[in-house]
PDB file of N, CA and C in Angstrom:
ATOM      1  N   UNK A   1       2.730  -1.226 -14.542  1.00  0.00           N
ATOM      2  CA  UNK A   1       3.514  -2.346 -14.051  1.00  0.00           C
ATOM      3  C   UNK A   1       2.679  -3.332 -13.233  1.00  0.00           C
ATOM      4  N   UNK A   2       1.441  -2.915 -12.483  1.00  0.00           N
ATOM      5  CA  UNK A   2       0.648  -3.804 -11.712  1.00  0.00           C
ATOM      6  C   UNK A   2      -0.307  -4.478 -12.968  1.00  0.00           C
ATOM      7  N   UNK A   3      -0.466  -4.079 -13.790  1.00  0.00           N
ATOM      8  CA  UNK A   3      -0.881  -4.979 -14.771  1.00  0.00           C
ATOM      9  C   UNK A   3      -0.334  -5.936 -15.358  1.00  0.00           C
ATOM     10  N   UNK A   4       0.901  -5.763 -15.750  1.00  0.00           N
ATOM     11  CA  UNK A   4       2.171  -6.359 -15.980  1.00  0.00           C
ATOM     12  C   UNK A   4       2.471  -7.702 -15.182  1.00  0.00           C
ATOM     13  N   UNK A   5       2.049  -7.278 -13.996  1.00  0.00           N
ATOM     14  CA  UNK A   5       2.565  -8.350 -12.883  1.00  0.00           C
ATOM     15  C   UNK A   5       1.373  -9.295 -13.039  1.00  0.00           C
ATOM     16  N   UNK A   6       0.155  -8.852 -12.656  1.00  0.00           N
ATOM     17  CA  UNK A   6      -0.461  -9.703 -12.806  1.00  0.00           C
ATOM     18  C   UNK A   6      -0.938 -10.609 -13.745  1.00  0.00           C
ATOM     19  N   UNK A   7      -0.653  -9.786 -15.176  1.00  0.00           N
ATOM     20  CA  UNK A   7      -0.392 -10.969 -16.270  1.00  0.00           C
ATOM     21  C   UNK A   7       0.365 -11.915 -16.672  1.00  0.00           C
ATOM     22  N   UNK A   8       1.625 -11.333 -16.008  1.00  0.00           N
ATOM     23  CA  UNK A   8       3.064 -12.345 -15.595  1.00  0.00           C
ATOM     24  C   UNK A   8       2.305 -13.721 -15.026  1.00  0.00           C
ATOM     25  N   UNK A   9       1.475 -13.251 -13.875  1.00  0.00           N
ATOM     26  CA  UNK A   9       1.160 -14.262 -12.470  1.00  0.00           C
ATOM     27  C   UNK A   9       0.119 -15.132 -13.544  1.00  0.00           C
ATOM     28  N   UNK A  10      -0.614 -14.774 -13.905  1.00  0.00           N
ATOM     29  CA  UNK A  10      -1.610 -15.432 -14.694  1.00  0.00           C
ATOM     30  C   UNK A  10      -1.059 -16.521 -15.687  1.00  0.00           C
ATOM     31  N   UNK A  11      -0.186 -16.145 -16.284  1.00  0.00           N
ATOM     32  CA  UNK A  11       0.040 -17.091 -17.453  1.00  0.00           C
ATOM     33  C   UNK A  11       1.356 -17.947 -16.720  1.00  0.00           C
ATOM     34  N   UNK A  12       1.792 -17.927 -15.171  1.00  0.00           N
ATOM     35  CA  UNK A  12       2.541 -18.927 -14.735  1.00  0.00           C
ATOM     36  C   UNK A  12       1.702 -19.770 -14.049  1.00  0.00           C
ATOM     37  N   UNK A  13       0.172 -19.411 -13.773  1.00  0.00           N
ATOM     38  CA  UNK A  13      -0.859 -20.138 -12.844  1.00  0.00           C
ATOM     39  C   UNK A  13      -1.371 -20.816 -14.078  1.00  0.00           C
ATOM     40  N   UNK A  14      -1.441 -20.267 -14.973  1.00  0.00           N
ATOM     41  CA  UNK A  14      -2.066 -21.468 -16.482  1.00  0.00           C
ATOM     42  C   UNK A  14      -1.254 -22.591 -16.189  1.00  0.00           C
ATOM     43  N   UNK A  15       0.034 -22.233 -16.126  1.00  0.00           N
ATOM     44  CA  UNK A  15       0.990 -24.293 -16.292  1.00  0.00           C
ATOM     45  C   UNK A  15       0.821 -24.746 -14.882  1.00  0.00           C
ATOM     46  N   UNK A  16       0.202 -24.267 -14.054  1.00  0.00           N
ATOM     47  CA  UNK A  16       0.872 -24.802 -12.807  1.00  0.00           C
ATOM     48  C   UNK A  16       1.153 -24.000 -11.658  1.00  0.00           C
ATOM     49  N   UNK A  17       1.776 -23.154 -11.894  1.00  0.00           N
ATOM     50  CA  UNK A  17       3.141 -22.433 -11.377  1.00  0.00           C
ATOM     51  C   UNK A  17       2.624 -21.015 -10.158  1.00  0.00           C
ATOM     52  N   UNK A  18       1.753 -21.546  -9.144  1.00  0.00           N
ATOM     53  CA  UNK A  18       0.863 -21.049  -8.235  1.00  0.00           C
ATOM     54  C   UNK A  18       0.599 -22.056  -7.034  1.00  0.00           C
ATOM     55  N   UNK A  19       0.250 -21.051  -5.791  1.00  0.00           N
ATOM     56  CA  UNK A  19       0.001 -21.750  -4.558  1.00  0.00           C
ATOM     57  C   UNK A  19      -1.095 -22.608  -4.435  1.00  0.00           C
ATOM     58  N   UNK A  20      -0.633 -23.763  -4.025  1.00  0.00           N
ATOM     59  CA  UNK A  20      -1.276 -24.633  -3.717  1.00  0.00           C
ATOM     60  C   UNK A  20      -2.526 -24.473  -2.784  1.00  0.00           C
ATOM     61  N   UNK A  21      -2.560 -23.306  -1.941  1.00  0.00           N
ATOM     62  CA  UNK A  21      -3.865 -22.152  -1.480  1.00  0.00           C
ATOM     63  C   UNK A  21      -3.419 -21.215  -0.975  1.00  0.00           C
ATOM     64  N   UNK A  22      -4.633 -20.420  -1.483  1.00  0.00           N
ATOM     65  CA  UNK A  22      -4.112 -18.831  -1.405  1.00  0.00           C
ATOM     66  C   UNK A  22      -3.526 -18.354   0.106  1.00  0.00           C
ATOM     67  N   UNK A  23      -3.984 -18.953   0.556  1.00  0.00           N
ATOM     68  CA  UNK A  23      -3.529 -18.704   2.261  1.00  0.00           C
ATOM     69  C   UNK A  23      -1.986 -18.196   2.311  1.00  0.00           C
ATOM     70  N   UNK A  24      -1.235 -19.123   1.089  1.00  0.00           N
ATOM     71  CA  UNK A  24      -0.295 -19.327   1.873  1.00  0.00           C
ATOM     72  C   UNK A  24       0.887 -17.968   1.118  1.00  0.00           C
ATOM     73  N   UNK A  25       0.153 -17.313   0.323  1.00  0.00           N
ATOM     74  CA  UNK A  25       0.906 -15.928  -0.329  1.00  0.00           C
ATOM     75  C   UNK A  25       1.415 -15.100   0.502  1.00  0.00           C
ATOM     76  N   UNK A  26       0.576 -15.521   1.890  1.00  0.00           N
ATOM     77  CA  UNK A  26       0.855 -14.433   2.898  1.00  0.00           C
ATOM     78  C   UNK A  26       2.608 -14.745   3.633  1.00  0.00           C
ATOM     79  N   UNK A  27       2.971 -15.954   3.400  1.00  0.00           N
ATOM     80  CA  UNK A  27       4.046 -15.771   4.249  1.00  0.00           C
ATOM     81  C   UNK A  27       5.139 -15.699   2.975  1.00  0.00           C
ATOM     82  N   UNK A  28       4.657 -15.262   1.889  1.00  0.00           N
ATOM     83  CA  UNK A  28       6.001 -15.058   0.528  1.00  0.00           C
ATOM     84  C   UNK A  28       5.919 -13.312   1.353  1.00  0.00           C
ATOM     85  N   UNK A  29       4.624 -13.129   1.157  1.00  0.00           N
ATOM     86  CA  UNK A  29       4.632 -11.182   1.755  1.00  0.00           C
ATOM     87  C   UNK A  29       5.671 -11.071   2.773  1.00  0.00           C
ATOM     88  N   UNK A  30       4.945 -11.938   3.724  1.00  0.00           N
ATOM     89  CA  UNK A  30       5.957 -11.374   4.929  1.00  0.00           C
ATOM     90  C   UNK A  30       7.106 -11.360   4.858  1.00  0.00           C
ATOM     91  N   UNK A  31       8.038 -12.707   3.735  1.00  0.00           N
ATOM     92  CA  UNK A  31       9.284 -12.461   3.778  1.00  0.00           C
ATOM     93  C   UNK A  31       9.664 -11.570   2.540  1.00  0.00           C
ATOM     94  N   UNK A  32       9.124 -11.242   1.953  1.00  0.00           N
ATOM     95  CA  UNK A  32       9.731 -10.109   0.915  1.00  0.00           C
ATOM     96  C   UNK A  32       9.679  -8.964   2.181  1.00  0.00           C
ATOM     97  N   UNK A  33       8.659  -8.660   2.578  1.00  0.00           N
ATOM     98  CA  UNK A  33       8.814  -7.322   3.701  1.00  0.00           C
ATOM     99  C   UNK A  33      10.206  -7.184   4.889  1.00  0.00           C
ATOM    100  N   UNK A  34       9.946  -8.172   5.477  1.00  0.00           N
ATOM    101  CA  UNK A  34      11.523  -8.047   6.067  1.00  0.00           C
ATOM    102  C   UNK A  34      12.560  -8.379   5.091  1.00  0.00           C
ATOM    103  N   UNK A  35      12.907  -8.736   4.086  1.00  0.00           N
ATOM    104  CA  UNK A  35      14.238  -8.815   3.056  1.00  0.00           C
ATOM    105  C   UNK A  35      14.206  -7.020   2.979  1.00  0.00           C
ATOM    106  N   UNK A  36      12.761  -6.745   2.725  1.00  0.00           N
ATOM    107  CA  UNK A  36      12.920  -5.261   2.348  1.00  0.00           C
ATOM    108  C   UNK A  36      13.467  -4.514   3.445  1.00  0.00           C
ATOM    109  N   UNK A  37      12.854  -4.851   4.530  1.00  0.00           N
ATOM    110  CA  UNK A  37      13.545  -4.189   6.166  1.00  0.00           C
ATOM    111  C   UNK A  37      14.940  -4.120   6.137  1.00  0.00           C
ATOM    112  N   UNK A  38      15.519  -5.229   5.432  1.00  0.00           N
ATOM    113  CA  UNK A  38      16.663  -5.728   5.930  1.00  0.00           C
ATOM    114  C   UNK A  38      17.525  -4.569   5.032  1.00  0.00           C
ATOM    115  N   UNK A  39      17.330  -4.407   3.911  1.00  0.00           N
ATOM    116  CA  UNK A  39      17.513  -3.821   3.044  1.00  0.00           C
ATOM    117  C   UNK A  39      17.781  -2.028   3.377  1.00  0.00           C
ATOM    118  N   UNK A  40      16.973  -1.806   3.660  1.00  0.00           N
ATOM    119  CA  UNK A  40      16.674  -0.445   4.146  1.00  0.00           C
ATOM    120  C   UNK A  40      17.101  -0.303   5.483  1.00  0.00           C
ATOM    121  N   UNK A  41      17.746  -0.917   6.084  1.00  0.00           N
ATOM    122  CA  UNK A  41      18.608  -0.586   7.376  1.00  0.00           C
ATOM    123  C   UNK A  41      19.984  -0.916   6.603  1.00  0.00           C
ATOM    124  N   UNK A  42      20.337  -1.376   5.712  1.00  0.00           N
ATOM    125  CA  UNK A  42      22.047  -1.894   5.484  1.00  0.00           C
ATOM    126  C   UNK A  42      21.848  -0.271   4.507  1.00  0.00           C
ATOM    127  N   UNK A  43      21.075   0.332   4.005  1.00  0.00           N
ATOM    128  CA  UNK A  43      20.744   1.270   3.097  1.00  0.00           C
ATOM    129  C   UNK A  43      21.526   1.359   1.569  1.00  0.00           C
ATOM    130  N   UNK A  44      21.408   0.246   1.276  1.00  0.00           N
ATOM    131  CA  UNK A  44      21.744   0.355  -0.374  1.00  0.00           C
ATOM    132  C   UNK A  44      20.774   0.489  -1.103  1.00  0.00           C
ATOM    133  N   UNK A  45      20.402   1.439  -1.756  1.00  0.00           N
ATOM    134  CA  UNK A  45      19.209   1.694  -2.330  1.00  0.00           C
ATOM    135  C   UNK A  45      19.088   0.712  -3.628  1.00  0.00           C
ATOM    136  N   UNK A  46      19.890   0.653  -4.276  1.00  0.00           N
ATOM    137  CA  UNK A  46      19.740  -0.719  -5.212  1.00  0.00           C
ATOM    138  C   UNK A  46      19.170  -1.698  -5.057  1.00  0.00           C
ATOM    139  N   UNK A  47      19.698  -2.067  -3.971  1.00  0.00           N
ATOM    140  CA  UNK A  47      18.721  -3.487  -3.797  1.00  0.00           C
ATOM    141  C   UNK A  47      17.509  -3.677  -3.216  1.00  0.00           C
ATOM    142  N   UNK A  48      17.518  -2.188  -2.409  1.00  0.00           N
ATOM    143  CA  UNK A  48      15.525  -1.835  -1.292  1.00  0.00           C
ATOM    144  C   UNK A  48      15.214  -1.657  -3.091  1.00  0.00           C
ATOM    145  N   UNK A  49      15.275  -1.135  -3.798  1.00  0.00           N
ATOM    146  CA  UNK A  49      14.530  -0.830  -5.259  1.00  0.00           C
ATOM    147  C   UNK A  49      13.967  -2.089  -5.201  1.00  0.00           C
ATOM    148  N   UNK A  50      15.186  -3.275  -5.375  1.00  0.00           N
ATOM    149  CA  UNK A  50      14.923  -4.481  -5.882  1.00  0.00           C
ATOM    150  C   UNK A  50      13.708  -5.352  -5.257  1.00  0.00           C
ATOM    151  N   UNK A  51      13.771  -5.601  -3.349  1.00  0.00           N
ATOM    152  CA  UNK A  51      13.055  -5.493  -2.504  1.00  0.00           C
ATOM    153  C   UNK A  51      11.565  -5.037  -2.768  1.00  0.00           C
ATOM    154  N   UNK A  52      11.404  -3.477  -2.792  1.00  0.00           N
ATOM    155  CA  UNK A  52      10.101  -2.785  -2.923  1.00  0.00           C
ATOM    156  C   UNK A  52       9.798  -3.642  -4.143  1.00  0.00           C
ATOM    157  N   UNK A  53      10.106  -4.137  -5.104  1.00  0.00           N
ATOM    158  CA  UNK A  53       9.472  -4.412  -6.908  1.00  0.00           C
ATOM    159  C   UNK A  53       9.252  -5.958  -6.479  1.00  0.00           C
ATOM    160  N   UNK A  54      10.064  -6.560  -5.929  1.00  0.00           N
ATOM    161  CA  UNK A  54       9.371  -7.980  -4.915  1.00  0.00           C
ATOM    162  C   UNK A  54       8.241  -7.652  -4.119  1.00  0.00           C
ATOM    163  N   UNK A  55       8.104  -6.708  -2.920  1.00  0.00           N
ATOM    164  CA  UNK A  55       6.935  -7.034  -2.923  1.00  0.00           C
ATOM    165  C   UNK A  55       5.799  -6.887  -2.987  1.00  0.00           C
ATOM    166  N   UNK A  56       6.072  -5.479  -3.874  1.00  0.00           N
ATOM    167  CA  UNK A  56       4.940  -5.133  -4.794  1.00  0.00           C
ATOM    168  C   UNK A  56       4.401  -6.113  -5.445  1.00  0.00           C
ATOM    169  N   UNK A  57       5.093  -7.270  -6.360  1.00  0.00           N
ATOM    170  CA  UNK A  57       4.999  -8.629  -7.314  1.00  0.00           C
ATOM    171  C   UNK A  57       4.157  -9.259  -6.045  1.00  0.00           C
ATOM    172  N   UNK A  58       4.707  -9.781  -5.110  1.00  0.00           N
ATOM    173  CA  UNK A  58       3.925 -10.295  -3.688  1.00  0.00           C
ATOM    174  C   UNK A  58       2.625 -10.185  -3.457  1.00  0.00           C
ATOM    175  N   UNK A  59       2.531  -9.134  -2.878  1.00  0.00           N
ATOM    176  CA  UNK A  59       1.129  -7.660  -2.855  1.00  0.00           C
ATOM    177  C   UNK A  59       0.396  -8.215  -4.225  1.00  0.00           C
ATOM    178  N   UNK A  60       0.740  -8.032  -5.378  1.00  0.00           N
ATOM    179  CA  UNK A  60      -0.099  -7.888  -6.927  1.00  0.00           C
ATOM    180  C   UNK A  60      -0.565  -9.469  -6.778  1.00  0.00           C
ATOM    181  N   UNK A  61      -0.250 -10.127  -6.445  1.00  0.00           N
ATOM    182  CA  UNK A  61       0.065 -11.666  -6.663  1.00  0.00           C
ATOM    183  C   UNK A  61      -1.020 -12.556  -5.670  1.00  0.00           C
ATOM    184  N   UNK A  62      -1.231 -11.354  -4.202  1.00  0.00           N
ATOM    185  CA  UNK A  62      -2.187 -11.990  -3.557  1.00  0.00           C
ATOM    186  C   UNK A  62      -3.340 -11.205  -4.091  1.00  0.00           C
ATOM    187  N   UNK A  63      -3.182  -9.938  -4.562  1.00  0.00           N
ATOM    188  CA  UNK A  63      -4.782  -9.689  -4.879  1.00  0.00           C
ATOM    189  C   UNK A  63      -5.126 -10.663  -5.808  1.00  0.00           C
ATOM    190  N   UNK A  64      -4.277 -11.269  -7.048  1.00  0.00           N
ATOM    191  CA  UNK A  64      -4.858 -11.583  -7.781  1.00  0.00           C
ATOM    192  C   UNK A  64      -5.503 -13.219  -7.259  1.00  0.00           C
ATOM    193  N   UNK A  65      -4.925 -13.291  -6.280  1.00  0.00           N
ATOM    194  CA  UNK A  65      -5.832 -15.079  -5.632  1.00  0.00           C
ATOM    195  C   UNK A  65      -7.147 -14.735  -5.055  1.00  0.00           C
ATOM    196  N   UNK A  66      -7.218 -13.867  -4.162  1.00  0.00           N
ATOM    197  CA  UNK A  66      -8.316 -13.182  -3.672  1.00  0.00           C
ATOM    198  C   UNK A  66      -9.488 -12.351  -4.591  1.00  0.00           C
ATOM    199  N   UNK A  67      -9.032 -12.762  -5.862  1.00  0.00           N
ATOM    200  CA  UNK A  67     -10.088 -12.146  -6.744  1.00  0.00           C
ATOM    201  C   UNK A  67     -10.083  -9.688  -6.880  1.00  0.00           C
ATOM    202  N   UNK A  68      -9.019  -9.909  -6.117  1.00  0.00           N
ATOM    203  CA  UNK A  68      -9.235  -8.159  -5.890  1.00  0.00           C
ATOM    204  C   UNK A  68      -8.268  -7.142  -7.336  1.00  0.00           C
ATOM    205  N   UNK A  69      -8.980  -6.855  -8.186  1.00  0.00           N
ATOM    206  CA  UNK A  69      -7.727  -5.517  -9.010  1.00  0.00           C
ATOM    207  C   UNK A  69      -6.852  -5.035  -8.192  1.00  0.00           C
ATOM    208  N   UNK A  70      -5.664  -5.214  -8.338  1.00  0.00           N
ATOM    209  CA  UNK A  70      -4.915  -3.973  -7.353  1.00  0.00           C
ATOM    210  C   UNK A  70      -5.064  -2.201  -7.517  1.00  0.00           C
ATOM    211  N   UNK A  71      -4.807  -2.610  -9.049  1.00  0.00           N
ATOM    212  CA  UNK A  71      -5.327  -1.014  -9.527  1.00  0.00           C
ATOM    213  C   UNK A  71      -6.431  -0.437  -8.750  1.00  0.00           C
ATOM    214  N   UNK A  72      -7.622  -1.540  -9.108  1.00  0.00           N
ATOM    215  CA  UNK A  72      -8.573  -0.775  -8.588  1.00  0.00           C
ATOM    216  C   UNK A  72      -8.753  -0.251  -6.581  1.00  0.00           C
ATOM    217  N   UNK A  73      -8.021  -1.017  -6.368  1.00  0.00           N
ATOM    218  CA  UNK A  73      -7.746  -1.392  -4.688  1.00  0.00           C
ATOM    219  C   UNK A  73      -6.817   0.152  -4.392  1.00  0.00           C
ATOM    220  N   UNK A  74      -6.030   0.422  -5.371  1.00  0.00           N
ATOM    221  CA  UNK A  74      -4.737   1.404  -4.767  1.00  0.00           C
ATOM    222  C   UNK A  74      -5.574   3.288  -5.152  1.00  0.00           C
ATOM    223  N   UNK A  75      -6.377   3.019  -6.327  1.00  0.00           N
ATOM    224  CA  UNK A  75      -6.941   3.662  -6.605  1.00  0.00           C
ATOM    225  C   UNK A  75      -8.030   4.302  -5.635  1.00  0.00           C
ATOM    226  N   UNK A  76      -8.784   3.165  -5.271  1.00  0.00           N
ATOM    227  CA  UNK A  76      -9.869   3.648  -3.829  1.00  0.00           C
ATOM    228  C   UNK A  76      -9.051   4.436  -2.715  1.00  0.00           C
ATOM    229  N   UNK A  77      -7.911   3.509  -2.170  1.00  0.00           N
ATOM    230  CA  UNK A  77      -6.860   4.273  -1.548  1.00  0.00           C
ATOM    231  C   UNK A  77      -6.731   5.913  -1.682  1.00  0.00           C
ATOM    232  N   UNK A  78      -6.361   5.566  -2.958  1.00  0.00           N
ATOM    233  CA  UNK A  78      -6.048   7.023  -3.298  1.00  0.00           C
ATOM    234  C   UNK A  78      -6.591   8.201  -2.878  1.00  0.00           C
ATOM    235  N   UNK A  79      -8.269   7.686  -3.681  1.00  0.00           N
ATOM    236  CA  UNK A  79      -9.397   8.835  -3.312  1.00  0.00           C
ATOM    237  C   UNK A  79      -9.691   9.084  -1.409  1.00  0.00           C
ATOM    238  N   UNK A  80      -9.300   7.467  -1.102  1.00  0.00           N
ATOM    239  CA  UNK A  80     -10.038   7.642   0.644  1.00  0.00           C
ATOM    240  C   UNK A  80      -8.978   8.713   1.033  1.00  0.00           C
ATOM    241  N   UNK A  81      -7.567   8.371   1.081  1.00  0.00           N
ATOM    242  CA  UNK A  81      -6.669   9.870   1.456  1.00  0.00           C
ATOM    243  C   UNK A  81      -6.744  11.158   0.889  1.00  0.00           C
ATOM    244  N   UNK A  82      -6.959  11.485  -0.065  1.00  0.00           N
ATOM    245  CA  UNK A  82      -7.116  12.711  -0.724  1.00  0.00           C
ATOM    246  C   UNK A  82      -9.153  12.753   0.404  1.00  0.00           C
ATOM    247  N   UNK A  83      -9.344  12.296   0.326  1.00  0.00           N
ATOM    248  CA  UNK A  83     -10.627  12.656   0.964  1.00  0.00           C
ATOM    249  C   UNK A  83     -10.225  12.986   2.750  1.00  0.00           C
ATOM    250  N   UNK A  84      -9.552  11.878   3.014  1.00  0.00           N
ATOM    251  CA  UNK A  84      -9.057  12.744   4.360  1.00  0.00           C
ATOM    252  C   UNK A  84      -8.334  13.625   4.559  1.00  0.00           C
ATOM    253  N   UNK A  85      -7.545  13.740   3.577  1.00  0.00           N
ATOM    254  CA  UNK A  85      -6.843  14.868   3.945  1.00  0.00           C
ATOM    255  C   UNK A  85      -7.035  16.213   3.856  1.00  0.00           C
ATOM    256  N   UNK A  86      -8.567  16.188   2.564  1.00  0.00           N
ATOM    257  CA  UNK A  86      -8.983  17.577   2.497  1.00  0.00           C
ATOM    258  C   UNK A  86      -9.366  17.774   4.001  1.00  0.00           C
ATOM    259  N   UNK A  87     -10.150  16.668   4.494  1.00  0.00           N
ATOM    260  CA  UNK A  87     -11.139  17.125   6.032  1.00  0.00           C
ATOM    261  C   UNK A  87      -9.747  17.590   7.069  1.00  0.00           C
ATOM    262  N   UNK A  88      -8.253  17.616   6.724  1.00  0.00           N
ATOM    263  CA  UNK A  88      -7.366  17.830   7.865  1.00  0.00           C
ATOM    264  C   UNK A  88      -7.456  19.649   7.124  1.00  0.00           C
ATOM    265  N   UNK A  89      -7.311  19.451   6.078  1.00  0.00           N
ATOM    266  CA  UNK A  89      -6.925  21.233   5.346  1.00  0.00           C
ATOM    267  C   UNK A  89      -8.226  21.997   5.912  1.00  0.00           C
ATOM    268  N   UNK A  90      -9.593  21.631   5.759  1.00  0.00           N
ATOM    269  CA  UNK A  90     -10.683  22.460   6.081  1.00  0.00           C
ATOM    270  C   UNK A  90     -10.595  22.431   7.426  1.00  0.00           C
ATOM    271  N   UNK A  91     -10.244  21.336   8.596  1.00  0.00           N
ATOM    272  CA  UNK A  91     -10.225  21.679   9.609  1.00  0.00           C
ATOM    273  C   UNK A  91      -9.426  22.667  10.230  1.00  0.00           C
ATOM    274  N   UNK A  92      -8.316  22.698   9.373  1.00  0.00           N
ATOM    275  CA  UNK A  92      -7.448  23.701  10.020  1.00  0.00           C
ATOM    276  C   UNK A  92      -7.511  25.194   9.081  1.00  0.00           C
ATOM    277  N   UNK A  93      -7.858  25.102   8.065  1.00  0.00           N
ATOM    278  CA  UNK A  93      -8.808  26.462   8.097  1.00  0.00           C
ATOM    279  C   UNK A  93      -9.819  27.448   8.838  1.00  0.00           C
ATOM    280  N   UNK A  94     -10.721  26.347   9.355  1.00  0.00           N
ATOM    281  CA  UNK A  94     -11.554  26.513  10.320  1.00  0.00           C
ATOM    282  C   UNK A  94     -10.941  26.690  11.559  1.00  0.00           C
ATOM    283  N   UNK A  95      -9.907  26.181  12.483  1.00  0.00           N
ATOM    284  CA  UNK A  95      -9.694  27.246  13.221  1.00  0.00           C
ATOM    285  C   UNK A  95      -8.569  28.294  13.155  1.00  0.00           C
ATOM    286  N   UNK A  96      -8.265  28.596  11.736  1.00  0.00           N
ATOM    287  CA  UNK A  96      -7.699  29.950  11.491  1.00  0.00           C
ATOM    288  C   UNK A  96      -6.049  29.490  11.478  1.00  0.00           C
ATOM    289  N   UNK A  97      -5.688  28.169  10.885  1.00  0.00           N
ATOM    290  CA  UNK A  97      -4.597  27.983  10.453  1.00  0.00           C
ATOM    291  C   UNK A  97      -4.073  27.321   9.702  1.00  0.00           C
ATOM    292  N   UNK A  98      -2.603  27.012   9.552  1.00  0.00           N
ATOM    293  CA  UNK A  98      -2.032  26.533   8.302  1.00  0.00           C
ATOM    294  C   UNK A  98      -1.438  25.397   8.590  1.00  0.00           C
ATOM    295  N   UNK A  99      -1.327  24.319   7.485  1.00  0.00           N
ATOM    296  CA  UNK A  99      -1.122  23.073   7.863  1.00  0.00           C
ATOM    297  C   UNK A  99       0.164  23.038   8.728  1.00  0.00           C
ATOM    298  N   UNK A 100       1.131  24.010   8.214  1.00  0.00           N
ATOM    299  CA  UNK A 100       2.765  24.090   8.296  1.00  0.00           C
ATOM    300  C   UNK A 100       3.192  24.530  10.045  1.00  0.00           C
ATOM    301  N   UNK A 101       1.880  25.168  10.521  1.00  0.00           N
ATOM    302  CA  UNK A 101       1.759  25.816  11.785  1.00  0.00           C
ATOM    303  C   UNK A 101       1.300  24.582  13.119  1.00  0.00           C
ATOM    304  N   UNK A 102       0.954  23.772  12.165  1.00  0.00           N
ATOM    305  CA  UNK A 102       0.237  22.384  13.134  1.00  0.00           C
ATOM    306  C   UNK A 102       1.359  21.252  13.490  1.00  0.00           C
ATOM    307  N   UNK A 103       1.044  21.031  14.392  1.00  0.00           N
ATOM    308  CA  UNK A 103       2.104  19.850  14.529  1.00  0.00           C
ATOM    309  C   UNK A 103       1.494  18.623  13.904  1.00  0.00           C
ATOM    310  N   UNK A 104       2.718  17.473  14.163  1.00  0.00           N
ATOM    311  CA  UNK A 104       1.957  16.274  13.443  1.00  0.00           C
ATOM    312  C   UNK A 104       1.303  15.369  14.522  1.00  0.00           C
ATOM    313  N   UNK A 105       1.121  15.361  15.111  1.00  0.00           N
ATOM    314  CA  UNK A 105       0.260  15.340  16.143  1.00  0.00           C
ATOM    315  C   UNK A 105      -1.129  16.011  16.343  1.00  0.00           C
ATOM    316  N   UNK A 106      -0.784  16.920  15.956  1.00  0.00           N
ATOM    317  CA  UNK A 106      -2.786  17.769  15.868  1.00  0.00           C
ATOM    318  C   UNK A 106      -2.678  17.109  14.269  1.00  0.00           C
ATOM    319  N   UNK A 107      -1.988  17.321  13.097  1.00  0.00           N
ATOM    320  CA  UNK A 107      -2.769  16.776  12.004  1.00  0.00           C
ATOM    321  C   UNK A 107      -3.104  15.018  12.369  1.00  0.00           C
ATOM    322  N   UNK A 108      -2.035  14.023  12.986  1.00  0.00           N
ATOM    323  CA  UNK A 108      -2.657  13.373  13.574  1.00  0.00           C
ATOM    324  C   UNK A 108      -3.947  12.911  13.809  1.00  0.00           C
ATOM    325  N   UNK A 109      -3.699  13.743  14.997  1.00  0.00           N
ATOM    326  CA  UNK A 109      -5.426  13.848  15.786  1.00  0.00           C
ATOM    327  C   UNK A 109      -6.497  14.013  14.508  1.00  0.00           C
ATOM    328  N   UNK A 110      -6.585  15.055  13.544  1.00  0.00           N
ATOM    329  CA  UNK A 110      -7.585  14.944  12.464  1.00  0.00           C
ATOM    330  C   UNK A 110      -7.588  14.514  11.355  1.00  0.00           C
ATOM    331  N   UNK A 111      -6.727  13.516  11.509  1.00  0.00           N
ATOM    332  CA  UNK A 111      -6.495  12.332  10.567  1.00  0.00           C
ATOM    333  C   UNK A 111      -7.505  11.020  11.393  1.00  0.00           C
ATOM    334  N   UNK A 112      -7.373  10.989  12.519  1.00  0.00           N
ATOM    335  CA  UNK A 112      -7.987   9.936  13.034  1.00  0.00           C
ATOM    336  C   UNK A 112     -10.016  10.458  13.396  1.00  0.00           C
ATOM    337  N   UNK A 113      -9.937  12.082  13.378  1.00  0.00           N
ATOM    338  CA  UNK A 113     -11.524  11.891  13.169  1.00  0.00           C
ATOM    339  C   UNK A 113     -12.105  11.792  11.761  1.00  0.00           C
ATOM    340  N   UNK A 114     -11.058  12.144  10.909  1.00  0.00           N
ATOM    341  CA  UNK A 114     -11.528  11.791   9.253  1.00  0.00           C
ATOM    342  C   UNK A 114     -11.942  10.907   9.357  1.00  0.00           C
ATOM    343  N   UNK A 115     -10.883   9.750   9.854  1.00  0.00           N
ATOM    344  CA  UNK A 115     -11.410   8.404   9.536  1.00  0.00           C
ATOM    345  C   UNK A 115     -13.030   7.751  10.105  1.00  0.00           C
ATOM    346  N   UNK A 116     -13.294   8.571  11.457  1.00  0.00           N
ATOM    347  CA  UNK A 116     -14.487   8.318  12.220  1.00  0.00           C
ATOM    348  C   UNK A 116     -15.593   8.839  11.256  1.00  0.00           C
ATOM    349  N   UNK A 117     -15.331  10.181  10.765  1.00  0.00           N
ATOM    350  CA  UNK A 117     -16.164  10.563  10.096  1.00  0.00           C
ATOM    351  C   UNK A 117     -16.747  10.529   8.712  1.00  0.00           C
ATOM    352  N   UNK A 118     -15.892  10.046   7.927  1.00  0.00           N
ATOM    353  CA  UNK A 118     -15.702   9.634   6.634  1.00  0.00           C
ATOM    354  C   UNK A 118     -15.815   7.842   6.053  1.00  0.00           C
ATOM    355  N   UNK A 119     -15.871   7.553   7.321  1.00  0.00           N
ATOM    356  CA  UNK A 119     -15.712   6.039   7.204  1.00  0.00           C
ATOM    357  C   UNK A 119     -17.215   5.284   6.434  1.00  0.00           C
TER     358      UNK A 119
END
């Protein structure tokens, strides 16, 4: 679907049909994000669906001004968490426990030296 979108975006920026500079994608984001807020406090899930797929389109729409794949962007993501999160599982192996036994607060805490250390 992020391919999707951005080929959508592409062939409406062929006629025209794009920001006048990229700058300004950022305040379509911000208001899809609070519509989505808004959404998810009244809690009809129908329409947060509808919301989240706006501003995902949003999101897809500024990578593609900024020159960035999203794919490839969500993908790095991917690996950087799966990479921190192994360093929270080995840490708490190492001192002789289980994730389920930790609060979220100590995983927390070694979530934030992953990042020091892994960075």
């Amino acid at each position: 679907s992020m391919v999707k979108a951005g080929r959508i975006q592409e062939k409406v920026r062929a006629v025209g049909f794009d920001w006048e500079d990229r700058s300004q994608v950022w305040n379509k984001v911000e208001e899809e994000l609070n519509e989505l807020k808004k959404e998810v406090e009244e809690g009809n899930k129908d329409r947060m669906e509808e919301e989240f797929g706006d501003l995902f389109f949003s999101v897809v729409n500024a990578a593609r001004l900024y020159g960035i794949d999203p794919d490839t962007a969500l993908e790095r993501t991917n690996l950087k968490f799966i990479k921190r999160f192994q360093h929270i599982e080995k840490r708490a192996r190492e001192s002789g426990r289980s994730l389920k036994e930790m609060t979220l607060a100590e995983m927390d805490a070694l979530w934030e030296e992953a990042k020091k250390e892994l960075s």
